[in-house]
N, C-alpha and C. Protein backbone atom coordinates (compact mmCIF):
# COMPACT_ATOMS: atom_id res chain seq x y z
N UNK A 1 16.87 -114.60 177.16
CA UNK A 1 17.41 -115.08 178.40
C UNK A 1 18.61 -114.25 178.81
N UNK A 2 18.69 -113.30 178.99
CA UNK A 2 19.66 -111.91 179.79
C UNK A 2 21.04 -112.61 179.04
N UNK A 3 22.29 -112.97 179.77
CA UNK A 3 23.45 -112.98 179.40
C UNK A 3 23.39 -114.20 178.71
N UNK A 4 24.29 -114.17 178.02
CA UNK A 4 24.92 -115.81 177.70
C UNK A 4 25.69 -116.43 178.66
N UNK A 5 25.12 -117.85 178.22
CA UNK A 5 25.37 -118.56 179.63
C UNK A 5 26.82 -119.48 179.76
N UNK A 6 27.43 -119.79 180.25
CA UNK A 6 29.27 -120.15 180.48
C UNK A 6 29.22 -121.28 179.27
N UNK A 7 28.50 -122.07 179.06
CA UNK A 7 28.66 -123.51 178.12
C UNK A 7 28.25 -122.41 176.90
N UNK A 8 27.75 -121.96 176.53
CA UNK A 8 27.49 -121.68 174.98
C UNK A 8 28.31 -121.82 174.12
N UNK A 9 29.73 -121.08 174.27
CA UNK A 9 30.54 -121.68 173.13
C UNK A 9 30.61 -123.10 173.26
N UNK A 10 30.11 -124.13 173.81
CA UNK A 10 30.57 -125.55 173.16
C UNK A 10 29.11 -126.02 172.13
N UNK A 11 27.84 -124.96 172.27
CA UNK A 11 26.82 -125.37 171.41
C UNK A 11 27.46 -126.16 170.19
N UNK A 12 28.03 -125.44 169.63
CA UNK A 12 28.68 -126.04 168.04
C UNK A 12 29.17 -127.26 168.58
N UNK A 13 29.55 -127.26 169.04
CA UNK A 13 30.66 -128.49 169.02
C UNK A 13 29.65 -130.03 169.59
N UNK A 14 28.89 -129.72 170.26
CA UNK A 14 27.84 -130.50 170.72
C UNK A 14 26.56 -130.72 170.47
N UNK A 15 26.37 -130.27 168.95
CA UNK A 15 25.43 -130.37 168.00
C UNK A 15 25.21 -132.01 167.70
N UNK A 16 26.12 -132.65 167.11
CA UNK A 16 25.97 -133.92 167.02
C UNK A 16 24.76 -134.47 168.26
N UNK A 17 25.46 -134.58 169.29
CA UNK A 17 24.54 -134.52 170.53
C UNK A 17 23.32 -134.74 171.05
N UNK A 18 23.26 -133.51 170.64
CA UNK A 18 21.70 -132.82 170.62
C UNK A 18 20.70 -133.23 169.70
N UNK A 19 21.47 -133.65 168.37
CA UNK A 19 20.86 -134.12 167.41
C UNK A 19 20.43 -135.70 167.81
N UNK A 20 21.37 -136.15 168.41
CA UNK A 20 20.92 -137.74 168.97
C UNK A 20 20.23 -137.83 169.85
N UNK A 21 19.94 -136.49 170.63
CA UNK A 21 19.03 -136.83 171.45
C UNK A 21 17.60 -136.66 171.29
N UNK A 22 17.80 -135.72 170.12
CA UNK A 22 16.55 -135.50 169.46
C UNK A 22 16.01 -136.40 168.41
N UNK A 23 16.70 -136.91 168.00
CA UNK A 23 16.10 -138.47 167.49
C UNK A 23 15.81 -139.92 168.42
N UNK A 24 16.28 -139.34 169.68
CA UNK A 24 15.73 -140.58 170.19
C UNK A 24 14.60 -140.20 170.97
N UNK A 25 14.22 -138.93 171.31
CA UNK A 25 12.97 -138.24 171.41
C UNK A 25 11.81 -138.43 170.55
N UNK A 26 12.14 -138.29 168.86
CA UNK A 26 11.10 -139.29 168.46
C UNK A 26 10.79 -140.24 167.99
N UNK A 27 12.15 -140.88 167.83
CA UNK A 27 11.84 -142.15 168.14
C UNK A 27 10.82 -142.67 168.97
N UNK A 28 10.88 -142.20 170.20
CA UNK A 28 9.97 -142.40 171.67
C UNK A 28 8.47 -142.06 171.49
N UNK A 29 8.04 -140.73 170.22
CA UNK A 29 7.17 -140.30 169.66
C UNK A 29 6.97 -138.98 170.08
N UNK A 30 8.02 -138.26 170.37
CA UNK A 30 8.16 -136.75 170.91
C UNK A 30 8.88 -135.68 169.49
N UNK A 31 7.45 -136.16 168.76
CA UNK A 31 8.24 -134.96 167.66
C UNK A 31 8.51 -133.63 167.79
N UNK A 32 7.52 -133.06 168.99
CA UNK A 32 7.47 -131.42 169.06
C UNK A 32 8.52 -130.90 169.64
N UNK A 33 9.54 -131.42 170.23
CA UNK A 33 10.51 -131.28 171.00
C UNK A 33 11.64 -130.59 169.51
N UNK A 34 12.25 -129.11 170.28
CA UNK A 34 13.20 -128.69 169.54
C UNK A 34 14.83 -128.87 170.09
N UNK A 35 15.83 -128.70 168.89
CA UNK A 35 17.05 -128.67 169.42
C UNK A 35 17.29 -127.57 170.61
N UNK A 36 16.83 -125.90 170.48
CA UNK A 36 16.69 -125.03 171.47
C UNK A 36 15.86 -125.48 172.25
N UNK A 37 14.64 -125.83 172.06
CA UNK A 37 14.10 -126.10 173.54
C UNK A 37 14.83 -126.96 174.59
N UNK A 38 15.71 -128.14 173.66
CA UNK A 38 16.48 -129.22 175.03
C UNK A 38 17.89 -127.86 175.32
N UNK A 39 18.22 -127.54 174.61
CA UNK A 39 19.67 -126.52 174.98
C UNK A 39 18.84 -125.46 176.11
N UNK A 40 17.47 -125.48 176.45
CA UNK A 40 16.96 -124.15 177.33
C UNK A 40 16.76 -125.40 178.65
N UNK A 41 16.13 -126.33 178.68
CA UNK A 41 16.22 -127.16 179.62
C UNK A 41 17.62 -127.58 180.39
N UNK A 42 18.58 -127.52 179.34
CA UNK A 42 19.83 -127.85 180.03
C UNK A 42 20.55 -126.42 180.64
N UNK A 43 20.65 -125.52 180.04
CA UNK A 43 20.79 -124.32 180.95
C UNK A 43 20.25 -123.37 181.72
N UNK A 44 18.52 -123.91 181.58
CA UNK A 44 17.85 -123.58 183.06
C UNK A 44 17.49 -123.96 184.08
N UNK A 45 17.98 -125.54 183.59
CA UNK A 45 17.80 -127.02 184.47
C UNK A 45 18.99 -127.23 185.11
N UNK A 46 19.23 -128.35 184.27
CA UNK A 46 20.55 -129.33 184.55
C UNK A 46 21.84 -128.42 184.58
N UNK A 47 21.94 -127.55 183.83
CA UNK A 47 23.29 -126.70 184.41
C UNK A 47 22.98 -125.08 184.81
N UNK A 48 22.25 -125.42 185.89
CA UNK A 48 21.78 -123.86 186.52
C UNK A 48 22.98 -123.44 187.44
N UNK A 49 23.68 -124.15 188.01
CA UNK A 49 24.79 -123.93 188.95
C UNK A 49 26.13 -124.42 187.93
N UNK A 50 26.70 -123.40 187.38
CA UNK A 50 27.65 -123.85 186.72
C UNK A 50 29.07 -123.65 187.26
N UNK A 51 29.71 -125.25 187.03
CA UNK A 51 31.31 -125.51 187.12
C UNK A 51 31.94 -124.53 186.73
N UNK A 52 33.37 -124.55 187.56
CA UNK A 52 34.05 -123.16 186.89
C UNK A 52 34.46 -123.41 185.65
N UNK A 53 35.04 -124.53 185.47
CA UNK A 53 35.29 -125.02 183.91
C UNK A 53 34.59 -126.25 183.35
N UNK A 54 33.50 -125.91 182.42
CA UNK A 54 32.98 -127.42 181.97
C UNK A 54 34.05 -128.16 181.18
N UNK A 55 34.21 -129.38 180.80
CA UNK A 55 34.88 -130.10 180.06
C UNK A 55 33.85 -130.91 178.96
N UNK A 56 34.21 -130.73 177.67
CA UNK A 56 33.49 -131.00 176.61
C UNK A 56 32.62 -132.19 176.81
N UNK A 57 33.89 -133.27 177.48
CA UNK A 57 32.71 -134.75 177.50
C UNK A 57 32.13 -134.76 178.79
N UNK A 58 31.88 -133.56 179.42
CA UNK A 58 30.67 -133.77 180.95
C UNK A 58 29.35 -132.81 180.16
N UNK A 59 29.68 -131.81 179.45
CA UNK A 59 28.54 -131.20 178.11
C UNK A 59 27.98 -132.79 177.54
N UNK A 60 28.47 -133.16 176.65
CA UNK A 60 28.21 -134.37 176.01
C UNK A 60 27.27 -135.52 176.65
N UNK A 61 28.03 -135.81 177.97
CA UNK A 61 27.18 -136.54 179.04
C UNK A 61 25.92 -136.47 179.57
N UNK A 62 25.66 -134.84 179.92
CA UNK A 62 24.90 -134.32 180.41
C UNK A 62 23.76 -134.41 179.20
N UNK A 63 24.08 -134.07 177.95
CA UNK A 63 22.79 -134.17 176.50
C UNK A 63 22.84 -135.77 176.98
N UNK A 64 23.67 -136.33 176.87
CA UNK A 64 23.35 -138.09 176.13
C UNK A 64 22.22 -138.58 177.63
N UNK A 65 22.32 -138.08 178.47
CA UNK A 65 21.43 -138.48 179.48
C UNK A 65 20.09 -138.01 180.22
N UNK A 66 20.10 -137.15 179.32
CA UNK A 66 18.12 -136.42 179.10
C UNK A 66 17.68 -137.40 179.22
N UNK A 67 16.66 -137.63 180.42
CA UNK A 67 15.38 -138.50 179.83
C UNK A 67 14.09 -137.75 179.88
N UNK A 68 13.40 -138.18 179.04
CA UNK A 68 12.25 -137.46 178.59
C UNK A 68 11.15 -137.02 179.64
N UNK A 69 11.17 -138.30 181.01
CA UNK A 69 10.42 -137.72 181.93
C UNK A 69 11.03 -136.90 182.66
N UNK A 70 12.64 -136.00 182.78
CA UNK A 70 12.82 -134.88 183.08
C UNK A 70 12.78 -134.02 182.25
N UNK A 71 12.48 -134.09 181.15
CA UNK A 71 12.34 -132.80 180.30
C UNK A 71 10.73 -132.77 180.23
N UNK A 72 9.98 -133.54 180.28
CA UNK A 72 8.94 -133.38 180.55
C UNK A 72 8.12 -132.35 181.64
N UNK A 73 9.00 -133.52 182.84
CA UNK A 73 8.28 -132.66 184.21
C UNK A 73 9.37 -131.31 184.01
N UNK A 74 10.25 -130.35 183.68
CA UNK A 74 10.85 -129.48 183.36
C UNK A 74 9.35 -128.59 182.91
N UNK A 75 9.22 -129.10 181.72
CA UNK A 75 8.26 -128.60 180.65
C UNK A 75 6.95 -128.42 181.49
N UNK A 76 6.51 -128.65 182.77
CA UNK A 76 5.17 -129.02 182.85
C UNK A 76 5.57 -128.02 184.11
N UNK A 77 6.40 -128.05 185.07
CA UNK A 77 6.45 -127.04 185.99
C UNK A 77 6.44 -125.14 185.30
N UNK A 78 7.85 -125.25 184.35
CA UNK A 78 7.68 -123.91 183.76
C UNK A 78 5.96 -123.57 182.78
N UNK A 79 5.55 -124.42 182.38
CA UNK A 79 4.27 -123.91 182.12
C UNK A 79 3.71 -123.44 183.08
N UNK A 80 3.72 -124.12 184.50
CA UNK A 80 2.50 -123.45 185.41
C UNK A 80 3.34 -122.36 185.94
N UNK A 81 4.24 -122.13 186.43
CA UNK A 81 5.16 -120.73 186.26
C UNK A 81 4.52 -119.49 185.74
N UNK A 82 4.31 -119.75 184.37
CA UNK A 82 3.38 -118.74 183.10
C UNK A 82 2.50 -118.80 183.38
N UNK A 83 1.64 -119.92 183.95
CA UNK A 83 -0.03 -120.12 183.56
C UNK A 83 -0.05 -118.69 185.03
N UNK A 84 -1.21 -118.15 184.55
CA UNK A 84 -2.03 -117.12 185.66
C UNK A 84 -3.21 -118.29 185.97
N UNK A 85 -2.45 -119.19 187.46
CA UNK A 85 -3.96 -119.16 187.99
C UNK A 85 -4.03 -119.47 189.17
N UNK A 86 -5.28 -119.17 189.99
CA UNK A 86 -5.62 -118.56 190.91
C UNK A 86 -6.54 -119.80 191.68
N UNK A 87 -5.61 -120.21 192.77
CA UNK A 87 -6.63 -120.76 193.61
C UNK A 87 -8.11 -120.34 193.78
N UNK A 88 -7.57 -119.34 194.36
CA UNK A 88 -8.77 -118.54 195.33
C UNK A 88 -10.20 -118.24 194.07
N UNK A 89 -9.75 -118.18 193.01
CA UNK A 89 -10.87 -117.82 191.65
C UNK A 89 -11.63 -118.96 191.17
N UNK A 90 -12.85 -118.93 191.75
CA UNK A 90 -13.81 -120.37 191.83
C UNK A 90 -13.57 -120.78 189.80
N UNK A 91 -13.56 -119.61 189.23
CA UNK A 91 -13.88 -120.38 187.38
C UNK A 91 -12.38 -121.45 187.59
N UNK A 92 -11.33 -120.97 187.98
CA UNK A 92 -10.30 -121.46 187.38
C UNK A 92 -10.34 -122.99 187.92
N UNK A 93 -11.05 -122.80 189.26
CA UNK A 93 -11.49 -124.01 190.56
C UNK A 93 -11.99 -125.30 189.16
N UNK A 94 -13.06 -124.72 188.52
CA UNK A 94 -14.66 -125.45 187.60
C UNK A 94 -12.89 -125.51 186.37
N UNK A 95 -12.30 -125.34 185.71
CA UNK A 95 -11.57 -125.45 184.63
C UNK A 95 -11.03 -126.89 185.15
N UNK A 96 -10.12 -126.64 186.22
CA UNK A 96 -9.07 -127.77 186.49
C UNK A 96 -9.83 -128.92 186.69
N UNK A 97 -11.42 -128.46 187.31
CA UNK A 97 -11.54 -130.05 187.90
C UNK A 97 -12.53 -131.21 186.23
N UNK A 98 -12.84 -130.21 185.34
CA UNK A 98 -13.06 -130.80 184.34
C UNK A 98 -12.45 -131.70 183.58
C-alpha cells in the first residue's frame, strides 16, 4: 500500500483494540477475519480522509465500532474491484445468474 499512512504509529498502542474486536468477530462466527485485514479496512475505509492530528481515543473509537456488516460490505465491494468481469461477456452473464 505505497506510503505509510498518518495513524500507523498508534498500531502498537491500539493492539489491545483490535484484538477485541477480533474476538468479538468470532464470537459472531467470523473466524477468517485478520488483525491486518481490519487495520486495511480502517485505513482504506473509515480513515481515508485523514484529521490533521488523530487523538489516541478517536483511533480506539473508531476499532471499538466496526460492525461486521461494514467490514463486510467493505470486503464485498473491493472484491468486485479485483474481480475481471464483464457485463457485455454472455459466460460471465450464465456464471452470475447460477
Amino acid at each position: 500500500m505505497g506510503a505509510e499512512h498518518a495513524y500507523h504509529h498508534f498500531r502498537s498502542q491500539v493492539k489491545p483494540a483490535l484484538w477485541s474486536k477480533l474476538d468479538e468477530f468470532r464470537l459472531l462466527g467470523y473466524d477468517a477475519i485478520s488483525e491486518a485485514e481490519i487495520w486495511e479496512f480502517l485505513v482504506r475505509k473509515k480513515w481515508k480522509k485523514v484529521k490533521e492530528e488523530g487523538k489516541l481515543h478517536e483511533i480506539i473509537q473508531d476499532i471499538l465500532s466496526i460492525k461486521v456488516s461494514d467490514y463486510l460490505s467493505y470486503r464485498t465491494i473491493e472484491t468486485f474491484k479485483t474481480t475481471e468481469f464483464s457485463m457485455d461477456n454472455e459466460e460471465d452473464w450464465k456464471e452470475l445468474l447460477k
